[in-house]
C-alpha atoms as a PDB file:
ATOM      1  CA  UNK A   1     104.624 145.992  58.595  1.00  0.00           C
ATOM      2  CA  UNK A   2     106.352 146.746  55.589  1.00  0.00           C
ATOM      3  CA  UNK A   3     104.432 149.120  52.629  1.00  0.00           C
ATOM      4  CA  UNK A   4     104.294 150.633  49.187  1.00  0.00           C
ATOM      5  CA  UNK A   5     101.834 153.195  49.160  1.00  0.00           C
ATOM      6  CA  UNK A   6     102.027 154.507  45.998  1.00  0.00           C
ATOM      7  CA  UNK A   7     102.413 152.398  42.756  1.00  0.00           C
ATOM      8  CA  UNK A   8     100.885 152.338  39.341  1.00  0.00           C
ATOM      9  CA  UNK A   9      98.689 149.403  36.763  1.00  0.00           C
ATOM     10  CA  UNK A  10      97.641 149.418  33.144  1.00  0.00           C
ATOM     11  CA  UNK A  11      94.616 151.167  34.155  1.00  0.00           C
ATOM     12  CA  UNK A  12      97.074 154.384  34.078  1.00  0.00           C
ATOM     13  CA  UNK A  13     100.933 154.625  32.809  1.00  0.00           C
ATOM     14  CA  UNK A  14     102.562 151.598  34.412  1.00  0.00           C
ATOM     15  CA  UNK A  15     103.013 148.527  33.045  1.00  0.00           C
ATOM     16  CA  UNK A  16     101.389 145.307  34.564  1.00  0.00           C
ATOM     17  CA  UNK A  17      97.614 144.747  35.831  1.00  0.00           C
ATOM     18  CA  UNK A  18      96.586 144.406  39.238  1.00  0.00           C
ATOM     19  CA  UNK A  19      97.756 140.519  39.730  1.00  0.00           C
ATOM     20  CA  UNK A  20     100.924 140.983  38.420  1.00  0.00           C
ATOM     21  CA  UNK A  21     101.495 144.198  40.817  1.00  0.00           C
ATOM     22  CA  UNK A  22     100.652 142.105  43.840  1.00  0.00           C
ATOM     23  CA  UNK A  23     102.824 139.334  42.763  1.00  0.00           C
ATOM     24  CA  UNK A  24     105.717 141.075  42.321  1.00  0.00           C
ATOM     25  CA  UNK A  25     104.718 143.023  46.029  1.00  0.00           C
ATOM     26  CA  UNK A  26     104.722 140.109  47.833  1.00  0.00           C
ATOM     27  CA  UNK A  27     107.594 138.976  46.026  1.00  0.00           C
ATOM     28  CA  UNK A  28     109.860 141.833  47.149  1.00  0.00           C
ATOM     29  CA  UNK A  29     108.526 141.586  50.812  1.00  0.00           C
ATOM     30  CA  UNK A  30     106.046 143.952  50.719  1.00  0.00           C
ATOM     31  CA  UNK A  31     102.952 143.397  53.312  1.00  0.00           C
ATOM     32  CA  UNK A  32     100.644 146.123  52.706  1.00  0.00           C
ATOM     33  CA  UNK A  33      99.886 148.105  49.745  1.00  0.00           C
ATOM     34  CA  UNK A  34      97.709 150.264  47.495  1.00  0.00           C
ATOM     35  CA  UNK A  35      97.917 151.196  43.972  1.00  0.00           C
ATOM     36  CA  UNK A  36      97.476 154.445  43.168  1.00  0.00           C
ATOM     37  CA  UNK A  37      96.662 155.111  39.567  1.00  0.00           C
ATOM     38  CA  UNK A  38      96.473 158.941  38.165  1.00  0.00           C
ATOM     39  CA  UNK A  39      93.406 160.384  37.845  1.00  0.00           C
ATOM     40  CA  UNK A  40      91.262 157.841  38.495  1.00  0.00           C
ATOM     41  CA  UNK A  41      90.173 154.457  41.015  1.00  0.00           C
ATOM     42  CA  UNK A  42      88.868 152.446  38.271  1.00  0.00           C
ATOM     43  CA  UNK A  43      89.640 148.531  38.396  1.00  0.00           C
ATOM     44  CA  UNK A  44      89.215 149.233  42.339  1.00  0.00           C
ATOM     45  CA  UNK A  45      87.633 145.805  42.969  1.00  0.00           C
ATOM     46  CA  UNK A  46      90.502 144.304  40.794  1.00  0.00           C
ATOM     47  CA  UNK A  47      93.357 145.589  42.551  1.00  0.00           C
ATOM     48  CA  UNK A  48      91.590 144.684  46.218  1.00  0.00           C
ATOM     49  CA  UNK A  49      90.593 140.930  44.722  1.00  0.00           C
ATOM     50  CA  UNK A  50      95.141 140.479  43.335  1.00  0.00           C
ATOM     51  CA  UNK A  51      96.072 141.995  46.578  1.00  0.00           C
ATOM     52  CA  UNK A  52      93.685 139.667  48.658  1.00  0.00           C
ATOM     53  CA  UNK A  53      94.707 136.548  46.714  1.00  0.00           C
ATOM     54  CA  UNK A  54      98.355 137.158  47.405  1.00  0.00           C
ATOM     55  CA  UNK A  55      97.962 137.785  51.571  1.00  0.00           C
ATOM     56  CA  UNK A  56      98.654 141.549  51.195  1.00  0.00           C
ATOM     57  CA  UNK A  57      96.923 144.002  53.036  1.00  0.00           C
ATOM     58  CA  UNK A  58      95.051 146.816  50.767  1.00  0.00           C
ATOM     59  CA  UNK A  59      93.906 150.327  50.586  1.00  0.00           C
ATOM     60  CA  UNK A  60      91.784 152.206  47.631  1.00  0.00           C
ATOM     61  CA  UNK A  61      93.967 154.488  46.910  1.00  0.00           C
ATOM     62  CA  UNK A  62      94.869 156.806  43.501  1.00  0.00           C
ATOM     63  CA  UNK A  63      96.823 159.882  42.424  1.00  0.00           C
ATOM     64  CA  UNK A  64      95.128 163.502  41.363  1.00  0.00           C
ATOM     65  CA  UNK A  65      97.291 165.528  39.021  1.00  0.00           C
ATOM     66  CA  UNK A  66      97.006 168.955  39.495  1.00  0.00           C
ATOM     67  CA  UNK A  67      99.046 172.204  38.974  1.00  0.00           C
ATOM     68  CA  UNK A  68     100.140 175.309  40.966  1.00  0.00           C
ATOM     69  CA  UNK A  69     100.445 177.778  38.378  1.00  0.00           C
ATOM     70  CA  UNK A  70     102.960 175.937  35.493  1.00  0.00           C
ATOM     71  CA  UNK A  71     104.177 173.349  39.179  1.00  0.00           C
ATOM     72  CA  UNK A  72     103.169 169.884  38.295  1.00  0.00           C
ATOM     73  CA  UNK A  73     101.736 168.801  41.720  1.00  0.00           C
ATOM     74  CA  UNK A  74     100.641 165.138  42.903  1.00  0.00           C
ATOM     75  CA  UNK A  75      98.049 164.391  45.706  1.00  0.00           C
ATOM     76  CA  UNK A  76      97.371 160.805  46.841  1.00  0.00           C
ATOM     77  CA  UNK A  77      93.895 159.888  47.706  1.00  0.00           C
ATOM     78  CA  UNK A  78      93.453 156.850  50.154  1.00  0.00           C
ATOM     79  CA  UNK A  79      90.188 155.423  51.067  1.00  0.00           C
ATOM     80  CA  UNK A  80      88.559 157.256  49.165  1.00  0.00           C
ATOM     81  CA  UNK A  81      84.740 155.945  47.812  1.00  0.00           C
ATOM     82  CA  UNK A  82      83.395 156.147  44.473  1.00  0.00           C
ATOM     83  CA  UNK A  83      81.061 158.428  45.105  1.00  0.00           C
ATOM     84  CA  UNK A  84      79.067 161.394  42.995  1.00  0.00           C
ATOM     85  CA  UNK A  85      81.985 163.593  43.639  1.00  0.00           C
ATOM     86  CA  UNK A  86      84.240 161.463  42.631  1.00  0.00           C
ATOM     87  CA  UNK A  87      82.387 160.350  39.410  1.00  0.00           C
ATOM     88  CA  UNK A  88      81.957 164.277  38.787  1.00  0.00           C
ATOM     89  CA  UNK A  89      85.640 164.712  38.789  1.00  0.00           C
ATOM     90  CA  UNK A  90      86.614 161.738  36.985  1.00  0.00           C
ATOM     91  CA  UNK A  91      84.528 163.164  33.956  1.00  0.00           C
ATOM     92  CA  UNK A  92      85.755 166.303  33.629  1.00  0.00           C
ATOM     93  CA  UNK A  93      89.363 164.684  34.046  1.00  0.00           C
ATOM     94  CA  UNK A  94      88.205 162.562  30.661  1.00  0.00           C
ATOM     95  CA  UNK A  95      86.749 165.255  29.130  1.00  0.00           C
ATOM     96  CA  UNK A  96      90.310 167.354  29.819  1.00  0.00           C
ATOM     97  CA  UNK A  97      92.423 164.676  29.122  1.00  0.00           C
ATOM     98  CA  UNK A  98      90.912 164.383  25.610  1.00  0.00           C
ATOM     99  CA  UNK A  99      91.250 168.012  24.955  1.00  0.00           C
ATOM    100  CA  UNK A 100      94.784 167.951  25.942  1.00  0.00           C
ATOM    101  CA  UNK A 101      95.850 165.078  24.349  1.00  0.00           C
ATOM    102  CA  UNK A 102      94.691 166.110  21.207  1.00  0.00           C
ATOM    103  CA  UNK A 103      96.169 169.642  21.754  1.00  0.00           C
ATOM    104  CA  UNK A 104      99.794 168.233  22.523  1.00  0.00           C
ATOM    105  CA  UNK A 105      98.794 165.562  19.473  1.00  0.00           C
ATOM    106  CA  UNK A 106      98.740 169.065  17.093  1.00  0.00           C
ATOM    107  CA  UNK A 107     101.846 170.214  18.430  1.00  0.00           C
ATOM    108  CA  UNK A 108     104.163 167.213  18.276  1.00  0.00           C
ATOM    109  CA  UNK A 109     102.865 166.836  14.699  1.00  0.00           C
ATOM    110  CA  UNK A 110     103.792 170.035  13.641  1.00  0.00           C
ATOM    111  CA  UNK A 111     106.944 169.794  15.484  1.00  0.00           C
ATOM    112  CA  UNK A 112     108.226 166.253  14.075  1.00  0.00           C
ATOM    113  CA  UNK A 113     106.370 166.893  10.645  1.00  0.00           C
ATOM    114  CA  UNK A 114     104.278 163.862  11.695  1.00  0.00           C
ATOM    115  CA  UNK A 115     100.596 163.058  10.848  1.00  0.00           C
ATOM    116  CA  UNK A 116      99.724 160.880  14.428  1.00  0.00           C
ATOM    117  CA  UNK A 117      96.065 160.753  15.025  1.00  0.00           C
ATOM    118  CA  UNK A 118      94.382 160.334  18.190  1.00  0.00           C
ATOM    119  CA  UNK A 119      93.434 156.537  17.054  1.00  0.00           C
ATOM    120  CA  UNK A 120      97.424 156.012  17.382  1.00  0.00           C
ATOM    121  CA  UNK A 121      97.331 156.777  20.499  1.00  0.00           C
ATOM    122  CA  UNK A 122      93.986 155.259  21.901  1.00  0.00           C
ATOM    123  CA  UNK A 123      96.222 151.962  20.847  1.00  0.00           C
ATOM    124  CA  UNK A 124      98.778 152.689  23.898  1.00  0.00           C
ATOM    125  CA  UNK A 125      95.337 153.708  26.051  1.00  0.00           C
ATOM    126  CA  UNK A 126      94.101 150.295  27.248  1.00  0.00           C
ATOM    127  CA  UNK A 127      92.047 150.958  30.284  1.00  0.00           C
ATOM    128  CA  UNK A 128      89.101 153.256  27.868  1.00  0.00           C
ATOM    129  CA  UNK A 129      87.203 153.849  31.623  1.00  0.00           C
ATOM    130  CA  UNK A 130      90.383 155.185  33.102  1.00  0.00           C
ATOM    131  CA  UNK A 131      91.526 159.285  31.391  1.00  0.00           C
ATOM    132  CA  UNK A 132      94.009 159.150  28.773  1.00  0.00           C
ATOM    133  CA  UNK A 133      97.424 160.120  30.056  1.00  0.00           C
ATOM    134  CA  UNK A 134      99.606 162.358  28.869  1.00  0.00           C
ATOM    135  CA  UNK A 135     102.353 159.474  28.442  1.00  0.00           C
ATOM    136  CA  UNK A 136      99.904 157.766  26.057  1.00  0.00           C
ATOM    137  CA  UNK A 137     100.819 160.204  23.992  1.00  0.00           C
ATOM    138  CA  UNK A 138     104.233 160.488  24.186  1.00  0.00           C
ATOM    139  CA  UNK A 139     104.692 157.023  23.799  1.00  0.00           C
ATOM    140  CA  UNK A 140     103.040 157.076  20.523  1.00  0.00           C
ATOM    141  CA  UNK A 141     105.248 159.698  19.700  1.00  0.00           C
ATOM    142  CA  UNK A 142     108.385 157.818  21.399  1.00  0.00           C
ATOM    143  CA  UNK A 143     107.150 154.664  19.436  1.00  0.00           C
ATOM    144  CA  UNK A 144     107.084 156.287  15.853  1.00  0.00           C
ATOM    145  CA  UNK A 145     110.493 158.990  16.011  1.00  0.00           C
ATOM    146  CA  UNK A 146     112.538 155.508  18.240  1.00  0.00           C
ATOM    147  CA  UNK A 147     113.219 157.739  21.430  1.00  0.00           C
ATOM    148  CA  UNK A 148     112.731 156.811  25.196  1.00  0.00           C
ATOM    149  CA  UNK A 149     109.294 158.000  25.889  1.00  0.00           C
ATOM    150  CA  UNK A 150     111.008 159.195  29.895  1.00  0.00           C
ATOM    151  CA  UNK A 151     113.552 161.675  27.020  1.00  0.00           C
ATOM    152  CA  UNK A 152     111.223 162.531  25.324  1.00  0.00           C
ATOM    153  CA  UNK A 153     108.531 163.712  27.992  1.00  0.00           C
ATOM    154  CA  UNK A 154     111.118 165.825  29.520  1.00  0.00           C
ATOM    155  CA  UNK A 155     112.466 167.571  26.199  1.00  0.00           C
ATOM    156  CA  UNK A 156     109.279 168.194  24.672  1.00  0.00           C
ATOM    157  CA  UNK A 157     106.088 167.405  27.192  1.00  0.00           C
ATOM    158  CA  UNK A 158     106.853 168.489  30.286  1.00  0.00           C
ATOM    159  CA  UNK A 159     105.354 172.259  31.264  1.00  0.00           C
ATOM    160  CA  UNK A 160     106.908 174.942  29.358  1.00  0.00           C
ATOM    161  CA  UNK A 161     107.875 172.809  26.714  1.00  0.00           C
ATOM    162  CA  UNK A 162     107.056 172.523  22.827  1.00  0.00           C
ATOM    163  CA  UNK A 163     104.237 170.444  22.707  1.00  0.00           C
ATOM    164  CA  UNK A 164     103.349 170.767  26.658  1.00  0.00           C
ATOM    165  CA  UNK A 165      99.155 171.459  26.849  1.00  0.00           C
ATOM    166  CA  UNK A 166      97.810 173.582  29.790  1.00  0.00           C
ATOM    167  CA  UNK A 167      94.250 172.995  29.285  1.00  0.00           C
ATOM    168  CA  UNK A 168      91.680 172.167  31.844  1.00  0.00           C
ATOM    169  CA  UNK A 169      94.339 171.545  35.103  1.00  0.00           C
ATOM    170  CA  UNK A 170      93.119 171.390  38.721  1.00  0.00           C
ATOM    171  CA  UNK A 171      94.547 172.913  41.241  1.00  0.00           C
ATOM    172  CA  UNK A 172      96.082 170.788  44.337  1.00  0.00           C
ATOM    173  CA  UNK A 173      93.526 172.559  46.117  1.00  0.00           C
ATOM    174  CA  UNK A 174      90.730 170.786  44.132  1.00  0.00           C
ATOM    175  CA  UNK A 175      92.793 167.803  44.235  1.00  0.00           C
ATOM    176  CA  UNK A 176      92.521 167.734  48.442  1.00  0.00           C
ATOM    177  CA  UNK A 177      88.666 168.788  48.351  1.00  0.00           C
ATOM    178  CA  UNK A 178      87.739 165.814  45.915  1.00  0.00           C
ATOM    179  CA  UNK A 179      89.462 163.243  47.572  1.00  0.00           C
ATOM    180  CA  UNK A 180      87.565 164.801  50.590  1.00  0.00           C
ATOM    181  CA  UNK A 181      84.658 165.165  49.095  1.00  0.00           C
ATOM    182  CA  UNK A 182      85.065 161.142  48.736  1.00  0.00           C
ATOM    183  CA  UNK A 183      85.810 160.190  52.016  1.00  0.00           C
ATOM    184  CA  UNK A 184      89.288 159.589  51.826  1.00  0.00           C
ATOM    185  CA  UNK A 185      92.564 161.411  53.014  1.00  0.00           C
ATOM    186  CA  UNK A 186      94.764 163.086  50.873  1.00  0.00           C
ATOM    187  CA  UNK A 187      98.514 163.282  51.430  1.00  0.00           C
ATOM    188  CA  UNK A 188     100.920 165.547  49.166  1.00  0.00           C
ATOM    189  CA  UNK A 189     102.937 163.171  46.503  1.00  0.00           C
ATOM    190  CA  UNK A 190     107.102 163.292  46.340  1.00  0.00           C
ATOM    191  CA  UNK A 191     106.973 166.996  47.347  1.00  0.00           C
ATOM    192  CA  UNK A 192     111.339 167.317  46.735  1.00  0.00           C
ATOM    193  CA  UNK A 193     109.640 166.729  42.920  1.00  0.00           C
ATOM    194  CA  UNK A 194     107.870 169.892  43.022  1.00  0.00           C
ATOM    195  CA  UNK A 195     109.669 171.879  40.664  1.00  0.00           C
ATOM    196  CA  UNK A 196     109.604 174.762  42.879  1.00  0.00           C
ATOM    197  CA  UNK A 197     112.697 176.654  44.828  1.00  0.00           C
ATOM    198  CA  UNK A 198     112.559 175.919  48.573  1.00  0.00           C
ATOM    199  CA  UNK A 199     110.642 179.000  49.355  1.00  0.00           C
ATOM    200  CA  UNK A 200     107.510 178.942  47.064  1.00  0.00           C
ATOM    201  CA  UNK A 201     106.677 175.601  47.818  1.00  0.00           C
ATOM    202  CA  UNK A 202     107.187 175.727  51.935  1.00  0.00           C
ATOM    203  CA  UNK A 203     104.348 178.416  51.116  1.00  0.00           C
ATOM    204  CA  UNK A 204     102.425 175.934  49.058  1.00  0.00           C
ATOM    205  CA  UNK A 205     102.863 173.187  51.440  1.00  0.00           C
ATOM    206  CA  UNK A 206     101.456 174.963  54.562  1.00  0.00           C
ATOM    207  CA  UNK A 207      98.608 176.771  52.410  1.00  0.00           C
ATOM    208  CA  UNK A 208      97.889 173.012  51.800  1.00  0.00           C
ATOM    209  CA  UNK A 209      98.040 172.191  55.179  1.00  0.00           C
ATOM    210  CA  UNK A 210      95.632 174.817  56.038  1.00  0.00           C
ATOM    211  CA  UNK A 211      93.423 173.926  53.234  1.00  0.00           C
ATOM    212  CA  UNK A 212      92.357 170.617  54.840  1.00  0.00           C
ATOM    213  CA  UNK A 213      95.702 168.172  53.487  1.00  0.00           C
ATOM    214  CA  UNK A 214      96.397 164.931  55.814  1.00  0.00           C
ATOM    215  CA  UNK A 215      99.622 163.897  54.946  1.00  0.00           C
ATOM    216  CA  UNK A 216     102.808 164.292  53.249  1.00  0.00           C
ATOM    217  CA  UNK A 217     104.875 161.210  50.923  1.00  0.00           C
ATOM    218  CA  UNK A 218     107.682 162.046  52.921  1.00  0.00           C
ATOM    219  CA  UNK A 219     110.191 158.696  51.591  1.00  0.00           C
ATOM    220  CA  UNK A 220     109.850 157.865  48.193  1.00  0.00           C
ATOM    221  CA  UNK A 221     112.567 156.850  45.266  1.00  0.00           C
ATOM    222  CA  UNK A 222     113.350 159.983  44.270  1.00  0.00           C
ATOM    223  CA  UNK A 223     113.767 161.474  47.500  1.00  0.00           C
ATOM    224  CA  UNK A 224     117.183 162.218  49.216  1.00  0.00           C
ATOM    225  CA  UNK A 225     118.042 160.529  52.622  1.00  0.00           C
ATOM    226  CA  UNK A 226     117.815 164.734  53.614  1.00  0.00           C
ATOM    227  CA  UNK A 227     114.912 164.970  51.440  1.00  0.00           C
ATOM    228  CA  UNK A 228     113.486 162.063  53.438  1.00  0.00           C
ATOM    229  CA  UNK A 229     114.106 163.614  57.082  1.00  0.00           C
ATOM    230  CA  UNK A 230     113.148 167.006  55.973  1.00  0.00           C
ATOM    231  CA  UNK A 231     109.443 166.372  54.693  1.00  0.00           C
ATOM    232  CA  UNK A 232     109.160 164.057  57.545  1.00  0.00           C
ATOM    233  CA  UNK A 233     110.343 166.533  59.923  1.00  0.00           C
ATOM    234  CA  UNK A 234     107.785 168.387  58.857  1.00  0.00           C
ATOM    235  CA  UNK A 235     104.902 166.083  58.871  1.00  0.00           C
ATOM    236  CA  UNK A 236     105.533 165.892  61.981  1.00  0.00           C
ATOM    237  CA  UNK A 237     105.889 169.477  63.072  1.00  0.00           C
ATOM    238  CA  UNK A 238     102.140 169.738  61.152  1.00  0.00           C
ATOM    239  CA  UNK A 239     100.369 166.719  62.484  1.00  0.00           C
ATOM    240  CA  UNK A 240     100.505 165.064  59.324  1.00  0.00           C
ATOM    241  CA  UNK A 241      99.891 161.375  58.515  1.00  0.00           C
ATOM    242  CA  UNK A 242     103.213 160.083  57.069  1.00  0.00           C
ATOM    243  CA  UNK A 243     103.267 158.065  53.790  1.00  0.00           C
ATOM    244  CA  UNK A 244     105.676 156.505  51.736  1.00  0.00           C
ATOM    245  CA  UNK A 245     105.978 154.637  48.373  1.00  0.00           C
ATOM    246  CA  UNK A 246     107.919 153.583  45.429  1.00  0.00           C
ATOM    247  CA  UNK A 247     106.330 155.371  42.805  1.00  0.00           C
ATOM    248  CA  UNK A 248     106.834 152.039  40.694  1.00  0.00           C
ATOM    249  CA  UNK A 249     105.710 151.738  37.353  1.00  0.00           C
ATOM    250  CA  UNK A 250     107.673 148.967  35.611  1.00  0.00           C
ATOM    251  CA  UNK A 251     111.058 147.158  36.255  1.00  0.00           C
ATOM    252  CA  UNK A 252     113.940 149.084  34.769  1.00  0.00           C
ATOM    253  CA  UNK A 253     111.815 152.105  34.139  1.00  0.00           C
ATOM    254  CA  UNK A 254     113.807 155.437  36.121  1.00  0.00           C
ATOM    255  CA  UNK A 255     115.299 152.733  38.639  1.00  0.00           C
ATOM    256  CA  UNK A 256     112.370 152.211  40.964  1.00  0.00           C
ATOM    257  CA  UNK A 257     112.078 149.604  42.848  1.00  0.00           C
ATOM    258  CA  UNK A 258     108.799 148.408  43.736  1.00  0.00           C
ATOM    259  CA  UNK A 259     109.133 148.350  47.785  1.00  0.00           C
ATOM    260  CA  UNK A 260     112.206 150.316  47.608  1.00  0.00           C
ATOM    261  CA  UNK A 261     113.108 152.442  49.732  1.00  0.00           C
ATOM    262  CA  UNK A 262     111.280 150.545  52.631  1.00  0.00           C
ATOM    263  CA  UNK A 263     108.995 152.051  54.548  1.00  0.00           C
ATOM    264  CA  UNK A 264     106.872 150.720  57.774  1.00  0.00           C
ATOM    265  CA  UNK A 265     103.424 152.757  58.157  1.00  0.00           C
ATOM    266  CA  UNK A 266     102.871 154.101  62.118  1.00  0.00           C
ATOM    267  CA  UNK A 267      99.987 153.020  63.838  1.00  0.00           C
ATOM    268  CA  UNK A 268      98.309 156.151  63.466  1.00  0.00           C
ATOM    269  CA  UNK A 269      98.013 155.311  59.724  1.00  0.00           C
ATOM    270  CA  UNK A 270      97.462 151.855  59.989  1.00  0.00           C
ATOM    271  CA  UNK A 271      94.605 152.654  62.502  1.00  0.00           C
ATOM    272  CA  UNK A 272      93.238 155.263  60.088  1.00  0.00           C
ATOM    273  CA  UNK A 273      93.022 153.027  57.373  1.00  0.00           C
ATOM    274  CA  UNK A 274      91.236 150.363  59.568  1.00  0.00           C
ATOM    275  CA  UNK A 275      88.517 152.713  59.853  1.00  0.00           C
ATOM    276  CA  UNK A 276      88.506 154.008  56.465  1.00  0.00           C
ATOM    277  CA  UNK A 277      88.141 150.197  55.547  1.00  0.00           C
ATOM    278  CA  UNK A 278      84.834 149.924  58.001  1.00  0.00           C
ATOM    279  CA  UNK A 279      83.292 153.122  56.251  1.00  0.00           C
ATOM    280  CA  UNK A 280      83.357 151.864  52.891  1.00  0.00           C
END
């Protein structure tokens, strides 16, 4: 059975709703999905309802952004329930995301002798129950100075940059126990993206590991064919469930293909997800 475990809707940065996500799945041969917006699972009865309509099989699923020190780090939540602990987190993830957006909205301004007000940027927000992203932002930004919002992100957004905003970030560790605390499993996002030498993050990968985290995104469109047989080599070696995913957003946007590179779920997964369906 052929998967994408990890793509993204309007109710975060990509660029289509639920229906058109599953359309375009099915389209590309894809037989099992979930979409896995940051931050949050809101629209979760949507995205079940487009992937139902179209034959697919589904699983809750959504992305926590979280930091190790100034390391951007991913972890994917799947089956997870909307539960008081997740409700806790997703407000303090609003709450933050405000704060930061508004810091990095200062910055830029200062920096591009612009006068952009949050307002300009709620425009690019259109999911209000779902945090503000830190590409709403920089496509308002992007929008107003005519620059690719992926250029301009990486020049001025990303950590350590100009107009980058450190306020109120999780840790991955939070990121496992929330997705925990809501009954789902968590599995570590395109870990060849951490922007870590080999060394620090092997040691951030197994403290993960022995923090409680289930699996590791070991294919995925940015990933290396060795990329792909090292993290999977050591799933493997840790008992980890293995997962795999586009990382789509929207056709043409950093050449990722929804479905692409394939990827066929074991049965330990598929089994897992079974019963995570029967809990909810």
């Amino acid at each position: 059975m052929r998967a994408d475990l990890h793509i993204h809707t309007y109710y975060s940065d990509g660029a289509y709703s639920p229906a058109g996500i599953a359309a375009r799945a099915k389209a590309a041969g894809v037989e099992f999905l979930s979409m896995t917006d940051h931050d949050s699972m809101e629209g979760m009865a949507e995205k079940r309802a487009a992937a139902e309509r179209e034959g697919l099989g589904f699983v809750p699923g959504w992305e926590v952004s979280s930091y190790a020190g100034e390391a951007k780090v991913h972890i994917l939540g799947y089956g997870c329930r909307a539960n008081a602990a997740y409700r806790e987190f997703l407000q303090k993830r609003r709450d933050g995301a405000l704060l930061r957006a508004q810091e990095m909205i200062r910055k830029a301004n200062e920096l591009f002798s612009l006068s952009l007000t949050l307002e300009d940027v709620e425009k690019l927000h259109l999911k209000k129950s779902a945090p503000l992203h830190t590409m709403h932002v920089v496509g308002a930004f992007a929008s107003r100075l005519g620059r690719k919002k992926g250029e301009l992100y990486i020049e001025y957004f990303s950590a350590g940059k100009p107009c980058y905003s450190d306020l109120m970030r999780p840790t991955p560790f939070d990121a496992v126990e929330v997705i925990h605390a809501s009954g789902g499993i968590a599995s570590l996002a395109h870990p060849g993206r951490i922007p870590l030498a080999f060394a620090p993050r092997e040691s951030l990968m197994d403290a993960l590991v022995r923090s409680g985290l289930d699996g590791i995104e070991y294919t995925h469109s940015d990933h290396t064919e060795e990329d792909r047989a090292y993290f999977r080599a050591y799933g493997e070696r840790n008992g980890l469930y293995l997962t795999g995913g586009s990382d789509f957003h929207a056709e043409g946007m950093r050449s990722r293909v929804l479905g692409q590179p394939p990827f066929f779920p074991d049965a330990r997964l598929i089994e897992t997800f079974a019963r995570l369906r029967e809990s909810e």
